[in-house]
Every structure is written in structure tokens, then in C-alpha cells.
N, C-alpha and C. Protein backbone atom coordinates (compact mmCIF):
# COMPACT_ATOMS: atom_id res chain seq x y z
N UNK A 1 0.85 -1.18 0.00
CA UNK A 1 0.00 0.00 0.00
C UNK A 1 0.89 1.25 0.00
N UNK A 2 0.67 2.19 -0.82
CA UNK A 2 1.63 3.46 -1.00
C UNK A 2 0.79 4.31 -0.50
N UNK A 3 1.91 5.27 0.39
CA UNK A 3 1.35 6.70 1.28
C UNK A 3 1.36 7.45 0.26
N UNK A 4 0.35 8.22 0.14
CA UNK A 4 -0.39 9.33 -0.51
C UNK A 4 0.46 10.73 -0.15
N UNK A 5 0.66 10.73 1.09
CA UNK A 5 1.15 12.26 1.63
C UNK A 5 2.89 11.69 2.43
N UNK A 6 3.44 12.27 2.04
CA UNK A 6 4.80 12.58 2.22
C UNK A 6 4.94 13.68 3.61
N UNK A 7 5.91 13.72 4.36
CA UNK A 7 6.33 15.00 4.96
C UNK A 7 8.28 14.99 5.00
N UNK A 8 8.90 15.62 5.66
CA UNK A 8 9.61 15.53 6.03
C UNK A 8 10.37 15.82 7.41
N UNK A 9 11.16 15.12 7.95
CA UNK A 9 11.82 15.66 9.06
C UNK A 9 12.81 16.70 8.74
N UNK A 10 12.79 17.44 9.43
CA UNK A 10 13.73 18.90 9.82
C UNK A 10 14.66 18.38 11.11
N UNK A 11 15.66 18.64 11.16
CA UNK A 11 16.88 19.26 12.26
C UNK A 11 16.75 20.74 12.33
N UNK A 12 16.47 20.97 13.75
CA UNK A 12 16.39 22.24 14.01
C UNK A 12 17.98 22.32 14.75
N UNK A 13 18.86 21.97 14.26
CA UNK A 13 20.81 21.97 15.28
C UNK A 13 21.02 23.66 14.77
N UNK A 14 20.49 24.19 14.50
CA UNK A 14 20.84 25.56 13.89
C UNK A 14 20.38 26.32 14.73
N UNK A 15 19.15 26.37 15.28
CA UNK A 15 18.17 26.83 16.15
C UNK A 15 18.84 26.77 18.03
N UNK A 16 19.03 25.45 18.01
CA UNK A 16 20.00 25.16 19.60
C UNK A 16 20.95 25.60 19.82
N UNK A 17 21.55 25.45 18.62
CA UNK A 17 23.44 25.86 18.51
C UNK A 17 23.15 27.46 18.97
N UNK A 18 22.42 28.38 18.25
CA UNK A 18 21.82 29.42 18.54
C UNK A 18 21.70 29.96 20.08
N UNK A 19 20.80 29.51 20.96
CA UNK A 19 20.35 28.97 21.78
C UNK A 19 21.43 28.77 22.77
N UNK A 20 22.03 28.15 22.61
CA UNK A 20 23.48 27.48 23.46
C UNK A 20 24.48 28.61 23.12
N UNK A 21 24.61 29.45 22.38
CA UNK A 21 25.42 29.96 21.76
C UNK A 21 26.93 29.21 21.38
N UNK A 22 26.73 28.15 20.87
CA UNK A 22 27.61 27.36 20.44
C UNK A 22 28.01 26.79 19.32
N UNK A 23 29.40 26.72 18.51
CA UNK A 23 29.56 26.90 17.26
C UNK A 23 28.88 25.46 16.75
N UNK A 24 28.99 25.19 15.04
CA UNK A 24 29.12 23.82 14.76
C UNK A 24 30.21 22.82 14.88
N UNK A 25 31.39 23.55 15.32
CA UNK A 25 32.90 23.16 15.35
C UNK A 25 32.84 22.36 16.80
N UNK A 26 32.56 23.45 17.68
CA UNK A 26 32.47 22.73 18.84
C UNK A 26 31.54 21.64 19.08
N UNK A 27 30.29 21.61 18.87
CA UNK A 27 29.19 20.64 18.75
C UNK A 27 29.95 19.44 18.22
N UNK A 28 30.42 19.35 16.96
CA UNK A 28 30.86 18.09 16.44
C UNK A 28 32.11 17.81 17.15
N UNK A 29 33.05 18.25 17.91
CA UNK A 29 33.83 17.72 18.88
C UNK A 29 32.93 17.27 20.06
N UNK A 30 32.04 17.75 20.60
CA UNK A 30 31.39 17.04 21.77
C UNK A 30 30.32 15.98 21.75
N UNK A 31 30.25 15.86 20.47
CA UNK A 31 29.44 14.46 19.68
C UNK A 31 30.67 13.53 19.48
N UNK A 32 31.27 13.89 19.01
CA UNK A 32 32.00 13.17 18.32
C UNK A 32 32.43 12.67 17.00
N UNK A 33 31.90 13.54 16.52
CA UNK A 33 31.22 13.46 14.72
C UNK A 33 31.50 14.57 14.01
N UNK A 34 32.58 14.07 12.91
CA UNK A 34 33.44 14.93 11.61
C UNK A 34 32.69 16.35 11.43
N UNK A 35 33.02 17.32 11.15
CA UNK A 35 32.48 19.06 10.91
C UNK A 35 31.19 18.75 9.88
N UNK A 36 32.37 17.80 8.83
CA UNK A 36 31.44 17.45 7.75
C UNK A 36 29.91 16.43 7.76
N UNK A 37 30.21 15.57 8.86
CA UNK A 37 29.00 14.53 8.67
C UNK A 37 27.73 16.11 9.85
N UNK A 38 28.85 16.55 10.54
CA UNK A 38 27.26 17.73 11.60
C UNK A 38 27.07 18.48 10.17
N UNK A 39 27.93 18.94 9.18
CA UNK A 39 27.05 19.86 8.47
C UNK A 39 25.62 19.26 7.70
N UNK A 40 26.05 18.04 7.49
CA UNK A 40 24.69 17.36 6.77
C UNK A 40 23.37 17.03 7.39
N UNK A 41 23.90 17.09 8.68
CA UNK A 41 22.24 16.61 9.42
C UNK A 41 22.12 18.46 9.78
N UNK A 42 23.34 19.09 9.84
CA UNK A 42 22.38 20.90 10.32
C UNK A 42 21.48 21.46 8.81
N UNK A 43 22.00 20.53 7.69
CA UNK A 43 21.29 21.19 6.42
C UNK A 43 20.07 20.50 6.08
N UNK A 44 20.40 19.25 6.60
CA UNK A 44 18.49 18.67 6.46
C UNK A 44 18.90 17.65 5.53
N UNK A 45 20.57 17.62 5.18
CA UNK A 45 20.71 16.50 3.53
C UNK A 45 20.92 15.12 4.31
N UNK A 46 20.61 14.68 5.35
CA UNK A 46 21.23 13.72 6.05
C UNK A 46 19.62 12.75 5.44
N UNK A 47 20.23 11.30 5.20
CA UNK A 47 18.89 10.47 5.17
C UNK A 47 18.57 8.96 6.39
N UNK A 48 19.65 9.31 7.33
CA UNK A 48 19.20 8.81 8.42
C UNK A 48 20.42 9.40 9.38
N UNK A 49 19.58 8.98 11.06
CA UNK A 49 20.92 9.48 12.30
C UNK A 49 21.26 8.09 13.03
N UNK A 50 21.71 7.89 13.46
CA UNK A 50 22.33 6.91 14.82
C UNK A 50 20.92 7.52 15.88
N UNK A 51 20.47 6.56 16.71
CA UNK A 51 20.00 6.90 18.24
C UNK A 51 20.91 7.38 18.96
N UNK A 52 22.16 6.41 18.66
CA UNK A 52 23.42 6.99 19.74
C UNK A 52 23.82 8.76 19.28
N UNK A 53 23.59 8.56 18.20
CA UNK A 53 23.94 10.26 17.08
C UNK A 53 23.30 11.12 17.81
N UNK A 54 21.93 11.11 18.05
CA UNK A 54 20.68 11.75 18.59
C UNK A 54 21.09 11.91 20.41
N UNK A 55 21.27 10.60 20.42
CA UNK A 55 21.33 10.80 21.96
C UNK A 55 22.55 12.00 22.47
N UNK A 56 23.94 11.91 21.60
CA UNK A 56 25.20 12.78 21.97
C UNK A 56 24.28 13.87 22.01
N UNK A 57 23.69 14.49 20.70
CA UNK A 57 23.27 15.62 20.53
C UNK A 57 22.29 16.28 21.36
N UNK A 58 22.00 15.21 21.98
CA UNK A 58 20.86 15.94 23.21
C UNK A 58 21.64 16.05 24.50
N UNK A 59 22.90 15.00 24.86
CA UNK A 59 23.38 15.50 25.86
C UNK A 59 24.26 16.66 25.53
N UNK A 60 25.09 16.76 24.61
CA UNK A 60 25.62 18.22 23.85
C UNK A 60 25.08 19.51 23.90
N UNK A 61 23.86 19.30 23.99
CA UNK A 61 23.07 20.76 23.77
C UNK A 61 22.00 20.80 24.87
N UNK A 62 22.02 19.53 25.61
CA UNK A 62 20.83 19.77 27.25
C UNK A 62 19.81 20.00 26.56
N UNK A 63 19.24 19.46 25.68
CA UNK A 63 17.92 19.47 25.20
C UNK A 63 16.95 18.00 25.13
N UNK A 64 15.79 18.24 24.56
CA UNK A 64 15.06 16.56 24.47
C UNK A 64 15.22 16.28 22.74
N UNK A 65 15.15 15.09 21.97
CA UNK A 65 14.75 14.84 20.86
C UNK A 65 13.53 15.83 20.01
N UNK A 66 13.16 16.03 20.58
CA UNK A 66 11.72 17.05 19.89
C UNK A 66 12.31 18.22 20.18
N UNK A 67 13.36 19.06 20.62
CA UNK A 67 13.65 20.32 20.38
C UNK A 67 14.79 20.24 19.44
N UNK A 68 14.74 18.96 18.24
CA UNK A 68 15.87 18.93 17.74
C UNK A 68 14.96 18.86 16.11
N UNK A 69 14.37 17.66 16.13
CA UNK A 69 13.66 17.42 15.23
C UNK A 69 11.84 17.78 15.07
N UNK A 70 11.65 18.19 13.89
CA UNK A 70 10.59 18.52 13.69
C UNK A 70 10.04 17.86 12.13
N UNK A 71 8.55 17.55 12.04
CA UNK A 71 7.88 16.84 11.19
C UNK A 71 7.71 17.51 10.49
N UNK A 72 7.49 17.96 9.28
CA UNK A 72 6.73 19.07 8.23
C UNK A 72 5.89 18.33 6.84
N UNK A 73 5.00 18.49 6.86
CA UNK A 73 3.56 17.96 5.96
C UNK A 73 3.88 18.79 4.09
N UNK A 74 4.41 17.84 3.59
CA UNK A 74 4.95 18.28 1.95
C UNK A 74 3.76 19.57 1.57
């Protein structure tokens, strides 16, 4: 059976980093994860994360999963 309606997930890491006042340089040292692989999930081009990925990033930035990611209806 094929879904009719599409959406997409958003990374809001642009929004926190903000927020935190904290670079992307630093973020991906306290994840643990290349400048290059954080720029792809802060641009939205990423097509999947790690839980463990998700989880750094929430202890990194003291936030929950839902102040990271957001749903959006095509």
C-alpha cells in the first residue's frame, strides 16, 4: 500500500546551537562526529541518524529529541 502524503523531518541543530550559543565546530567535537558529517544533518541533507547520534546531541546541547527534530507535511 503506497502513502499518498509525504512529509519531512527537519533538524532544528541551527536553532540550539543558537540557543546554546555554540559553534558547529564545537558541537561536532562534543558528539563526536566529523564538521562534515554535523554539516549534513544541520542542512536537512542527512537520510538517516544513529540513536546513539541523537542521543550525543541531546546531551551536547541539554535538550530533548523534539527540540531537535521537527515533522513538516509536503
Amino acid at each position: 500500500m503506497e502513502r499518498e502524503e509525504k512529509g519531512e523531518i527537519i533538524f532544528n541543530i541551527d536553532v540550539m546551537l543558537a540557543k546554546r550559543k555554540m559553534s558547529l565546530t564545537e558541537l561536532s567535537q562534543r558528539v563526536g562526529i566529523t564538521l562534515a558529517n554535523m554539516s549534513i544533518l544541520k542542512t536537512g541533507k542527512a537520510k538517516a541518524i544513529r540513536i546513539g547520534t541523537l542521543a550525543a546531541l541531546c546531551e551536547a546541547l541539554d535538550c530533548q529529541p523534539g527540540d531537535l527534530l521537527e515533522y513538516r507535511k509536503e
